[in-house]
Every structure is written in structure tokens, then in C-alpha cells.
N, C-alpha and C. Protein backbone atom coordinates (compact mmCIF):
# COMPACT_ATOMS: atom_id res chain seq x y z
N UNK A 1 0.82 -1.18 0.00
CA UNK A 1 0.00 0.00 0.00
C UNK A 1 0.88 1.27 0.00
N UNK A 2 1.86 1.17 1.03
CA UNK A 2 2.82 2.32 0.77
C UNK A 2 3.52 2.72 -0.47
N UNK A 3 3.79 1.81 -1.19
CA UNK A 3 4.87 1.94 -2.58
C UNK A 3 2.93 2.42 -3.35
N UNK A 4 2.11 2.07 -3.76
CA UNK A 4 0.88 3.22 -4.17
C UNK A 4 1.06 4.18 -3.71
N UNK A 5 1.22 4.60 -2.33
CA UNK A 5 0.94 6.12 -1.69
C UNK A 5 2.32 6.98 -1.92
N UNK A 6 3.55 5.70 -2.88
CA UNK A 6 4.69 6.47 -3.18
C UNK A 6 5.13 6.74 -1.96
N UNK A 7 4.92 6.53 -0.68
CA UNK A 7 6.06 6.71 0.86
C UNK A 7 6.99 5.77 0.75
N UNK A 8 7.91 6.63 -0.15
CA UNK A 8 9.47 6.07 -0.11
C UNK A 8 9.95 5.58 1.06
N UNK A 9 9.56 6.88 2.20
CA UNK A 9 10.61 6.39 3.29
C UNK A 9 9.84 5.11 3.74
N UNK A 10 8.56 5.25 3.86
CA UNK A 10 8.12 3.93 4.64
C UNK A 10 8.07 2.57 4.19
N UNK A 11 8.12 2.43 3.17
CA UNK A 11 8.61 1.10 2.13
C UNK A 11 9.99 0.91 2.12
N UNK A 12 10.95 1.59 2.32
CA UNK A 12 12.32 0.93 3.03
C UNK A 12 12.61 0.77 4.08
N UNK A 13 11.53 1.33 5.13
CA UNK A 13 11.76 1.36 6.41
C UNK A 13 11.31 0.01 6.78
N UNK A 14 9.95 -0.07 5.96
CA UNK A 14 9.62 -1.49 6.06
C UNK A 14 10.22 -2.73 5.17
N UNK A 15 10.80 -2.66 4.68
CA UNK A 15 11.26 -3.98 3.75
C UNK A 15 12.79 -4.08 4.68
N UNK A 16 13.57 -2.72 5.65
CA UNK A 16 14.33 -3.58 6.26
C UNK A 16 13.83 -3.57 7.96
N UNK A 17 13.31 -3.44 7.80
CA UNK A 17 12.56 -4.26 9.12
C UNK A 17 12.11 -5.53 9.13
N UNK A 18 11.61 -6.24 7.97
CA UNK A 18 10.94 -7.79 7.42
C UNK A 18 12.62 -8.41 8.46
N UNK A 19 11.63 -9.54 9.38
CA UNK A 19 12.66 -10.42 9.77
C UNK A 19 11.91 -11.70 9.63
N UNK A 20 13.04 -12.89 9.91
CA UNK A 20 12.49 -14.09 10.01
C UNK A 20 12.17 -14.73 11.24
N UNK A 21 11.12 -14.97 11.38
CA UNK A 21 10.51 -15.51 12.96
C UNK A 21 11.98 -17.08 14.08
N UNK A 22 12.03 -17.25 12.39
CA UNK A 22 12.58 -19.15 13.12
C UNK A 22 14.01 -18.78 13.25
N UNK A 23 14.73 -17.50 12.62
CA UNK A 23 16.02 -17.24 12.36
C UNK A 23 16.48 -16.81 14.32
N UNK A 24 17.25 -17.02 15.30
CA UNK A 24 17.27 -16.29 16.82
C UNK A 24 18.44 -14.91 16.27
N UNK A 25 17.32 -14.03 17.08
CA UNK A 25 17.90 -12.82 17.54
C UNK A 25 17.80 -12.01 15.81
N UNK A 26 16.77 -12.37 14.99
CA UNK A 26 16.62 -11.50 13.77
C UNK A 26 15.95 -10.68 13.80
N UNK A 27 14.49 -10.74 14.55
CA UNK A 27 14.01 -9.22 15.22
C UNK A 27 14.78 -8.12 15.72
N UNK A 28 15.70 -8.31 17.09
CA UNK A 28 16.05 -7.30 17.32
C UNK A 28 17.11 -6.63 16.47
N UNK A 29 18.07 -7.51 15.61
CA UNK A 29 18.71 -6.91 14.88
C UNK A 29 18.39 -6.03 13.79
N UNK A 30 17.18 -6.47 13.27
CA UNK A 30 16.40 -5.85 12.35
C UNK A 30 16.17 -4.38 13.09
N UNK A 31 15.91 -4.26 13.71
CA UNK A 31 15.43 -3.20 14.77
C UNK A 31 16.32 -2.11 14.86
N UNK A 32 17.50 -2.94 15.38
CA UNK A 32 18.88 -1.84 15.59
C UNK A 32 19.11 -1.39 14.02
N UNK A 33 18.97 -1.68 12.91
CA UNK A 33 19.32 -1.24 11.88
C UNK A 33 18.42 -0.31 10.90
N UNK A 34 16.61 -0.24 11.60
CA UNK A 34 15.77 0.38 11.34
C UNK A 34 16.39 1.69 12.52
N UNK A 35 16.92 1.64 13.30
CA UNK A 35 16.96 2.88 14.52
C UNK A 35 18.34 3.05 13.83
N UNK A 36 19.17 2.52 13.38
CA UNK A 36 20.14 3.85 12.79
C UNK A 36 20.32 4.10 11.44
N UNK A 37 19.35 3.52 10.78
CA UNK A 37 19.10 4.10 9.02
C UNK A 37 17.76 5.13 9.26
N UNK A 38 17.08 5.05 10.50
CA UNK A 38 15.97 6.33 10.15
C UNK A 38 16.27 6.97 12.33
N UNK A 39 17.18 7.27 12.45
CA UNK A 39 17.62 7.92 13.32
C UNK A 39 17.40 9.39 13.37
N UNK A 40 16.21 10.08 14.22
CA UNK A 40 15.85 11.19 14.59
C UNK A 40 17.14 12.52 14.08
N UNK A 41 17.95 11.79 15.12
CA UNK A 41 19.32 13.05 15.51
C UNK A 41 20.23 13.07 14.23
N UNK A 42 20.26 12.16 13.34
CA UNK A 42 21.20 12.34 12.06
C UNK A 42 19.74 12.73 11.16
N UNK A 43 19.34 12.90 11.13
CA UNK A 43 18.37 13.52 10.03
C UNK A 43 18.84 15.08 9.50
N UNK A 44 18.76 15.29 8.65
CA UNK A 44 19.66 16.33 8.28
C UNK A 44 21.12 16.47 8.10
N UNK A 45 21.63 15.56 8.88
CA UNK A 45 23.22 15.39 9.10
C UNK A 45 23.56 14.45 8.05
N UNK A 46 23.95 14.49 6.66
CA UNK A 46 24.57 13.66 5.80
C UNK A 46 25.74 13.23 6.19
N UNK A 47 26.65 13.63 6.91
CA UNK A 47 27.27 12.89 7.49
C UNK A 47 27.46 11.53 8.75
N UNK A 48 26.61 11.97 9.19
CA UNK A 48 25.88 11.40 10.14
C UNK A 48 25.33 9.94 9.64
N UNK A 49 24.54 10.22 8.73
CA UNK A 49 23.16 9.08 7.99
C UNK A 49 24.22 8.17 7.50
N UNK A 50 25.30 8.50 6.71
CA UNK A 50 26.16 7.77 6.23
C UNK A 50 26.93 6.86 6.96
N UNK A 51 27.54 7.46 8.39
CA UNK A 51 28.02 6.84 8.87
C UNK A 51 27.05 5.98 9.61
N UNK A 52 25.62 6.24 10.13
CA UNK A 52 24.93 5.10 10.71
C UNK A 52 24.49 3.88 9.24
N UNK A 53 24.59 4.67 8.03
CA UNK A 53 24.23 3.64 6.95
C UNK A 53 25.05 2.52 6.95
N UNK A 54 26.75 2.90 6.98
CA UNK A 54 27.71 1.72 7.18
C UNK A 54 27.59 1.30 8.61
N UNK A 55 27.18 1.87 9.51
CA UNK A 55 27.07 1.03 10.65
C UNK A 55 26.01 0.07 10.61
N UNK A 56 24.96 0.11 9.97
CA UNK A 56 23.91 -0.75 9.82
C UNK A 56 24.47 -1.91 8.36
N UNK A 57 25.05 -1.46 7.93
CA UNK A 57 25.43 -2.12 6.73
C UNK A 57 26.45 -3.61 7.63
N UNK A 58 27.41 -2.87 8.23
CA UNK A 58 28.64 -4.12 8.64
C UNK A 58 27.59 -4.91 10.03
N UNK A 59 26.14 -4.42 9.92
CA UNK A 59 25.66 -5.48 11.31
C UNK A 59 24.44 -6.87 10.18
N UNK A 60 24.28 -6.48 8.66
CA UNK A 60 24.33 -7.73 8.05
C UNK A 60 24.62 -8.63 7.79
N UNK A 61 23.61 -9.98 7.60
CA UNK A 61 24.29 -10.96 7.38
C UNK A 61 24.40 -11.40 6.14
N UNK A 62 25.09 -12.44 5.42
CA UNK A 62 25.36 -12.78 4.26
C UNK A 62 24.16 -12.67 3.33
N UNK A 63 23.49 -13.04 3.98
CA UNK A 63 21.56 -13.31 3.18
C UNK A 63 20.96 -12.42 3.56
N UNK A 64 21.30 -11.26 4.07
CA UNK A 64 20.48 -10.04 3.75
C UNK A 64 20.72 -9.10 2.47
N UNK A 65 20.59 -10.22 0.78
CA UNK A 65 20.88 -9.32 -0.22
C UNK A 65 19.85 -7.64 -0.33
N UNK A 66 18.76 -8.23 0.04
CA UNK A 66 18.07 -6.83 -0.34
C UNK A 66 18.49 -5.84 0.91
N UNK A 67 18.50 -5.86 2.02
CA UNK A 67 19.13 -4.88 2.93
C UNK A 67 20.10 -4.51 2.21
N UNK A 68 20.98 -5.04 1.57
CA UNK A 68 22.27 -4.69 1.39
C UNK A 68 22.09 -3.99 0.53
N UNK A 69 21.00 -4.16 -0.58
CA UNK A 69 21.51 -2.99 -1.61
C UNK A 69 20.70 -1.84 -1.64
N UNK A 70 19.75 -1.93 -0.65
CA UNK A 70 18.98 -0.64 -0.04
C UNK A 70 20.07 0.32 0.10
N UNK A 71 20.80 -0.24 1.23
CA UNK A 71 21.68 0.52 2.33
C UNK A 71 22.73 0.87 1.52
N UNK A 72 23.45 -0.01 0.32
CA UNK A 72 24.44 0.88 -0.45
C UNK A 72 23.37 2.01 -1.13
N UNK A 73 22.61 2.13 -1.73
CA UNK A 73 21.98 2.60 -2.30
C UNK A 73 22.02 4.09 -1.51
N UNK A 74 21.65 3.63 -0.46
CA UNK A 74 21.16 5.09 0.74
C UNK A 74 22.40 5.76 0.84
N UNK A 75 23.96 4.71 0.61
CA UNK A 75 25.13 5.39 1.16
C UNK A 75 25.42 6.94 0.06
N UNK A 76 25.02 6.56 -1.26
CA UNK A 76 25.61 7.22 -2.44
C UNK A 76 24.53 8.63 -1.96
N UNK A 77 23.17 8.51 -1.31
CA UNK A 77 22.15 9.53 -1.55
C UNK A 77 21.57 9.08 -0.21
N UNK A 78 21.72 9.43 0.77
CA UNK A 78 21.02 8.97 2.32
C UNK A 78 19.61 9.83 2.68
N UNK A 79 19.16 10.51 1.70
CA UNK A 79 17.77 10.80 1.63
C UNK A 79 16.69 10.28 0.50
N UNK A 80 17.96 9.38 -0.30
CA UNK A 80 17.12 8.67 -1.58
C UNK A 80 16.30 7.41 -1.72
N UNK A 81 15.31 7.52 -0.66
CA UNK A 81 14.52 6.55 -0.57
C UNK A 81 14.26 5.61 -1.82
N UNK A 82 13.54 6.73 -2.56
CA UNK A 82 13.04 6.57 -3.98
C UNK A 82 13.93 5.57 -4.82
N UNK A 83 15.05 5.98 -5.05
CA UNK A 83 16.19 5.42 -5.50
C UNK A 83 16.81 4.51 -4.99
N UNK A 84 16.60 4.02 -3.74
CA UNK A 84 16.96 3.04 -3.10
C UNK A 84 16.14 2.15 -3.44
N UNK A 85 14.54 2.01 -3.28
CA UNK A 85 13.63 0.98 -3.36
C UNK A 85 13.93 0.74 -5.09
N UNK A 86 14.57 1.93 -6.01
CA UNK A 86 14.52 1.30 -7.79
C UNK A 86 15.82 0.39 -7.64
N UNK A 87 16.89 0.53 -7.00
CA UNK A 87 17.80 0.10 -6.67
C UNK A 87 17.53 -1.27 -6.62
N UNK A 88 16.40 -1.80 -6.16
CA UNK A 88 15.80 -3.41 -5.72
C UNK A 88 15.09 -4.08 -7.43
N UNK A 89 15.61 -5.36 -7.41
CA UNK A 89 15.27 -5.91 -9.05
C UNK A 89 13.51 -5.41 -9.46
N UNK A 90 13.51 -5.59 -10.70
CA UNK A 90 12.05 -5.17 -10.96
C UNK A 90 11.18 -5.89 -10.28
N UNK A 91 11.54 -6.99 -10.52
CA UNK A 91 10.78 -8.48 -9.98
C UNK A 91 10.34 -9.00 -8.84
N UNK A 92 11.10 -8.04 -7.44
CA UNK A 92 11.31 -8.13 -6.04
C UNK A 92 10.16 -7.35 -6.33
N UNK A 93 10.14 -5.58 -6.49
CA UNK A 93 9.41 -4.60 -6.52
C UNK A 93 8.03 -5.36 -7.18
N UNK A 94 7.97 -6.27 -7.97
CA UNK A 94 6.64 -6.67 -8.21
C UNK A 94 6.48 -7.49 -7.49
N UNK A 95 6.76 -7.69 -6.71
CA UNK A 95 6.36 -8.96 -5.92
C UNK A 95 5.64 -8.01 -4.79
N UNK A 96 6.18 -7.37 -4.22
CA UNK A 96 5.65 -6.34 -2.90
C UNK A 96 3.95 -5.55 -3.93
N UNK A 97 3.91 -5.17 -5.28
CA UNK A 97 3.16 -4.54 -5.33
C UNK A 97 2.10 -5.57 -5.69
N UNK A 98 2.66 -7.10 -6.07
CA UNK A 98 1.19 -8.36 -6.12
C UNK A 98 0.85 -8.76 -4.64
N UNK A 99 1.46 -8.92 -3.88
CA UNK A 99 1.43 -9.44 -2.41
C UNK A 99 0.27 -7.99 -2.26
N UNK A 100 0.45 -6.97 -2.49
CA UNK A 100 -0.94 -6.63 -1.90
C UNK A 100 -1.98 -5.98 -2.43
């Protein structure tokens, strides 16, 4: 519904938040990496966003391809939501807009 309403930020906020229930300790990690890719106090601070972007980046794991290329994505443009979610294959992106 969000990628219709075009809320960039909230369609990456949510696709890296998606964790796996059976995976231990993938919630909260998911968590810590939603709190420093959309972090209050670096908002505005491009320097800042960047450096929490690679900090959230080196707390992935091997099989988080789509985190990963969100978050490079965000590194080049850390307000480029937009460009981050085109960043993701066509095919992923259709999948989120048939799922709902």
C-alpha cells in the first residue's frame, strides 16, 4: 500500500525491518538497523546518515541481499529513498506490489 501512496521512506523502512521468525535474535537486529538508518538526531546530518548507513550495513548478514543494496543505495544519496527501493530488481518490486 505504501509503494501506491509512493512513501518512499516507509517502504524501506519497512522492507528492512521484514525479519524471520525461526532465524534467533533476527528481530532485534532488524530493529537496531531500522533505529540507525531512520535515526531522529542524524536527520539532516549527511554525514551522520552515512556513517549510521555503514554502521547498519557491517551489522548484516550474508543473506540479507536486499538490505544490502537498499543501504548501499542510501550510502551514495542517504535521503534517496526513492532510488533506493529502484535500486531493488524489478521483480522483487513486483512482488511487494502483487502481495498486496
Amino acid at each position: 500500500m505504501e509503494i501506491l501512496k509512493q512513501n518512499w521512506k516507509e517502504v524501506v523502512r519497512m522492507i528492512l525491518a521484514q525479519y524471520v521468525e525461526f532465524i534467533p535474535d533476527s528481530k532485534p537486529k532488524k530493529q537496531h538497523i531500522c533505529n540507525l538508518v531512520f535515526d531522529p538526531e542524524a536527520e539532516g546530518n549527511p554525514e551522520q546518515m552515512v556513517f549510521n548507513i555503514q554502521r547498519a550495513l557491517d551489522t548484516l548478514d550474508k543473506r540479507d541481499r536486499l538490505e544490502r543494496i537498499i543501504l548501499v543505495a542510501l550510502l551514495s544519496s542517504p535521503n534517496g529513498y526513492f532510488n533506493a527501493f529502484q535500486a531493488i530488481s524489478k521483480n522483487t518490486r513486483f512482488i511487494y506490489i502483487h502481495a498486496y
